[in-house]
C-alpha atoms as a PDB file:
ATOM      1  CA  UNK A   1     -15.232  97.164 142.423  1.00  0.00           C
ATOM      2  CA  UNK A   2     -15.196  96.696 146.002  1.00  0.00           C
ATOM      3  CA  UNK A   3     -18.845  97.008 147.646  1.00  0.00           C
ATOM      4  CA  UNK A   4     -19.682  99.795 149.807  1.00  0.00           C
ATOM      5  CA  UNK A   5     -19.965  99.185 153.830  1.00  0.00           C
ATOM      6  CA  UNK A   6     -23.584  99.874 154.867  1.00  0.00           C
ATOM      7  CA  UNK A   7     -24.470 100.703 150.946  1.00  0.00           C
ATOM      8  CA  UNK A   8     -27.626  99.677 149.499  1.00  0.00           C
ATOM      9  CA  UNK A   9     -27.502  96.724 146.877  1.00  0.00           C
ATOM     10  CA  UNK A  10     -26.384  97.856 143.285  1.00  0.00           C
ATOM     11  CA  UNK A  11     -29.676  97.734 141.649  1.00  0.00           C
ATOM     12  CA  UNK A  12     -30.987 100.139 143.950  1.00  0.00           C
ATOM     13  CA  UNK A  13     -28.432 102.395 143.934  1.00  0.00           C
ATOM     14  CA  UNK A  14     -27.913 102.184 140.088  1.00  0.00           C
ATOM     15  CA  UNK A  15     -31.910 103.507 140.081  1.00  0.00           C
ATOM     16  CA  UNK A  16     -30.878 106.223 142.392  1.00  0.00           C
ATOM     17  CA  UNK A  17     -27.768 107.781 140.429  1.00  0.00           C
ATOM     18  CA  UNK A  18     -28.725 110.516 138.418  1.00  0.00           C
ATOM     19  CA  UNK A  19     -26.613 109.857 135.189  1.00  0.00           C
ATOM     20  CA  UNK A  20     -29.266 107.411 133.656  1.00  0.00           C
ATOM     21  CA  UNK A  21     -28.759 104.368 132.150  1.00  0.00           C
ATOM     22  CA  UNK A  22     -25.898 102.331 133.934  1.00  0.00           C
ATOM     23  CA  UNK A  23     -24.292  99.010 133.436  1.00  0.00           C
ATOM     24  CA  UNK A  24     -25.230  97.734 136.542  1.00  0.00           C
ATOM     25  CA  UNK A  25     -28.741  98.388 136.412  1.00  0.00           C
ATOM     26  CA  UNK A  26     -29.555  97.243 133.075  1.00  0.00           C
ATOM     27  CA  UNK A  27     -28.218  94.038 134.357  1.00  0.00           C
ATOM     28  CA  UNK A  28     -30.548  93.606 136.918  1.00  0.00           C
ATOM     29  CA  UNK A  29     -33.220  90.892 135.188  1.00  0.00           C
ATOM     30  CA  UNK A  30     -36.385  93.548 135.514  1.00  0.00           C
ATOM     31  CA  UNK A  31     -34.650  96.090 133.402  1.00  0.00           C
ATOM     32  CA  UNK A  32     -33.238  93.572 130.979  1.00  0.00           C
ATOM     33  CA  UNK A  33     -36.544  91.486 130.566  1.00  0.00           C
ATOM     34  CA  UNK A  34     -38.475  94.315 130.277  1.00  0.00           C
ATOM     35  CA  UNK A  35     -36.687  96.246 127.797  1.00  0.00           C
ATOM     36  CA  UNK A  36     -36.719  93.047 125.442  1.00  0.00           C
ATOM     37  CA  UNK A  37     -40.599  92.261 126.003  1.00  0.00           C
ATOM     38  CA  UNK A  38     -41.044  95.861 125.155  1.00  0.00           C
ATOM     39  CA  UNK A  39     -38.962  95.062 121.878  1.00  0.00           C
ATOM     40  CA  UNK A  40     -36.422  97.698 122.248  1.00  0.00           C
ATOM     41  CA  UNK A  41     -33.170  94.708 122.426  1.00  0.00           C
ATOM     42  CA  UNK A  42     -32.858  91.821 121.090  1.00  0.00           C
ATOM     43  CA  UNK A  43     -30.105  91.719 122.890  1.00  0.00           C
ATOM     44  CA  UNK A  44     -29.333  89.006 125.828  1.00  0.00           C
ATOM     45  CA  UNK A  45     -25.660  90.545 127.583  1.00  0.00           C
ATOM     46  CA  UNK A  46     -26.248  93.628 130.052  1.00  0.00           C
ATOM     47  CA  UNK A  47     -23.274  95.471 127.484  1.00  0.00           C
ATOM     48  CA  UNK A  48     -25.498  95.252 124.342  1.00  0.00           C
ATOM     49  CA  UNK A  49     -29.064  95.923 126.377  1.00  0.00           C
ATOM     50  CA  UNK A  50     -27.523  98.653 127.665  1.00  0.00           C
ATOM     51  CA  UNK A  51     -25.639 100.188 124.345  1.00  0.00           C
ATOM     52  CA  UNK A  52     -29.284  99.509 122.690  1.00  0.00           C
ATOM     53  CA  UNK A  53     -30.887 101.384 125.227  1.00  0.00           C
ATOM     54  CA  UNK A  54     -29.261 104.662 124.848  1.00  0.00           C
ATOM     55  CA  UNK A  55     -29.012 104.409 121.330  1.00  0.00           C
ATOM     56  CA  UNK A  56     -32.670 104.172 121.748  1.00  0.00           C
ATOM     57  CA  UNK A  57     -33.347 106.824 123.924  1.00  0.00           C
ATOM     58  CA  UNK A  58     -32.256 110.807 123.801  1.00  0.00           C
ATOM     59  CA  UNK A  59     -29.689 111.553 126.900  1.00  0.00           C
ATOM     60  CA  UNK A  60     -31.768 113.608 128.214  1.00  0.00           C
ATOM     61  CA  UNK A  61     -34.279 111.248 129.204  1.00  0.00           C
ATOM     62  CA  UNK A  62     -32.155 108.637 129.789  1.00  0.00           C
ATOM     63  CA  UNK A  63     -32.939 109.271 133.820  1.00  0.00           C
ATOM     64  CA  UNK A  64     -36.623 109.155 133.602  1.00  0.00           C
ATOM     65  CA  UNK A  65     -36.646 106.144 131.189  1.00  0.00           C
ATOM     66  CA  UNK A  66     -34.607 103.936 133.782  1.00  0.00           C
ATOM     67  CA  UNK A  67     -37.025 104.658 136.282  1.00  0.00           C
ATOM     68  CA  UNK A  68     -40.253 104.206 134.161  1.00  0.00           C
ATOM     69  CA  UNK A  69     -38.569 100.854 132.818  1.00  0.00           C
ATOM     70  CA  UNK A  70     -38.340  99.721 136.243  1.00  0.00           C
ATOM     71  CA  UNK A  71     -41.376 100.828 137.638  1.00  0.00           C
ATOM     72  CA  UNK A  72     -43.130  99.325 134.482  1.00  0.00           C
ATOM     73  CA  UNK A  73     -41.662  96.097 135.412  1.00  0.00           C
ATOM     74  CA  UNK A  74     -42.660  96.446 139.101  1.00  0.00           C
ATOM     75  CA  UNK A  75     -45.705  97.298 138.685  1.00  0.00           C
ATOM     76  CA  UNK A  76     -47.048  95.788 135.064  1.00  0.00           C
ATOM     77  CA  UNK A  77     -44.842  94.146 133.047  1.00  0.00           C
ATOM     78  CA  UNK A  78     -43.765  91.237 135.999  1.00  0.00           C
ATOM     79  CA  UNK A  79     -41.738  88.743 134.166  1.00  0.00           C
ATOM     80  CA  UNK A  80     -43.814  85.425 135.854  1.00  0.00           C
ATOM     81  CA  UNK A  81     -47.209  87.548 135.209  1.00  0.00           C
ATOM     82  CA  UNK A  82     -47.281  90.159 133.297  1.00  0.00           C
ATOM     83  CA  UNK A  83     -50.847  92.598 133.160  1.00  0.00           C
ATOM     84  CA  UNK A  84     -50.927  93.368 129.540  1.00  0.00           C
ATOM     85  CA  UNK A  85     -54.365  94.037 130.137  1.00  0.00           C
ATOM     86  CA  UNK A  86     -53.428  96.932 132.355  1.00  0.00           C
ATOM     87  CA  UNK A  87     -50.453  97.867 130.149  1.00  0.00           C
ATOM     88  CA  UNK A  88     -51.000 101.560 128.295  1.00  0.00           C
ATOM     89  CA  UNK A  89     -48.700 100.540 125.676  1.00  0.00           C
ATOM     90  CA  UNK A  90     -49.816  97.008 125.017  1.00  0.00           C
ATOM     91  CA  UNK A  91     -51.007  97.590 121.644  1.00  0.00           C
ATOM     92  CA  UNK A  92     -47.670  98.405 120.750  1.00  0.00           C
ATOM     93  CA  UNK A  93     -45.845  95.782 122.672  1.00  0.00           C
ATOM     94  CA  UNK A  94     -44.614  92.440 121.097  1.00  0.00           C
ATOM     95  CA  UNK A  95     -44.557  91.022 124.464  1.00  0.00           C
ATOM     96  CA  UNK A  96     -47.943  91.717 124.752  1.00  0.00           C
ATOM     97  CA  UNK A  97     -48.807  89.884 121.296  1.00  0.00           C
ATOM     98  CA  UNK A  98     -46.575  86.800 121.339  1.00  0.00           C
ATOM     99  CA  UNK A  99     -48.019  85.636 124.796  1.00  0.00           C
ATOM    100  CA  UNK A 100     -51.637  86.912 123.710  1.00  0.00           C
ATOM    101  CA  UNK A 101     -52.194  88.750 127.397  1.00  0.00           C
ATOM    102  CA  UNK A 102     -53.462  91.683 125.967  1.00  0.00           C
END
């Protein structure tokens, strides 16, 4: 895996590709962290987030899920401070209840 000339990094073109879930972008750390905050991995290797994640979610949706997850983790769920009181699915988060931000 040679890099690209003039490409943009791999987390941002992982985002972009239209397959879904990849393995590069569920290593990036906002993916990963955010998925296991969320409670849908317990998992700590990119491999087993990402097998978790599409067991998880319908292939279908797999698309729109990576870029909720990520803009969830942009915009919310930021791993140094996350809003809980802003999140919509904080009541259902165990992030959200272990850290008592919610």
């Amino acid at each position: 895996d040679r890099p690209l000339t003039g490409a943009p990094p791999p987390r941002s073109a992982a985002a972009r590709r239209p397959s879904g879930f990849t393995r590069s972008e569920v290593r990036t750390r906002r993916s990963s962290g955010v998925s296991a905050r969320l409670g849908l991995t317990r998992a700590t290797e990119a491999e087993e987030i990402h097998d978790d994640l599409c067991a998880l979610i319908p292939r279908p949706r797999w698309t729109k899920a990576s870029h909720l997850l990520i803009w969830h983790g942009r915009r919310v769920c930021d791993a140094r401070r996350p809003r809980c009181d802003a999140c919509p699915v904080s009541t259902l988060c165990p992030g959200a209840k272990a850290t008592d931000h919610a």
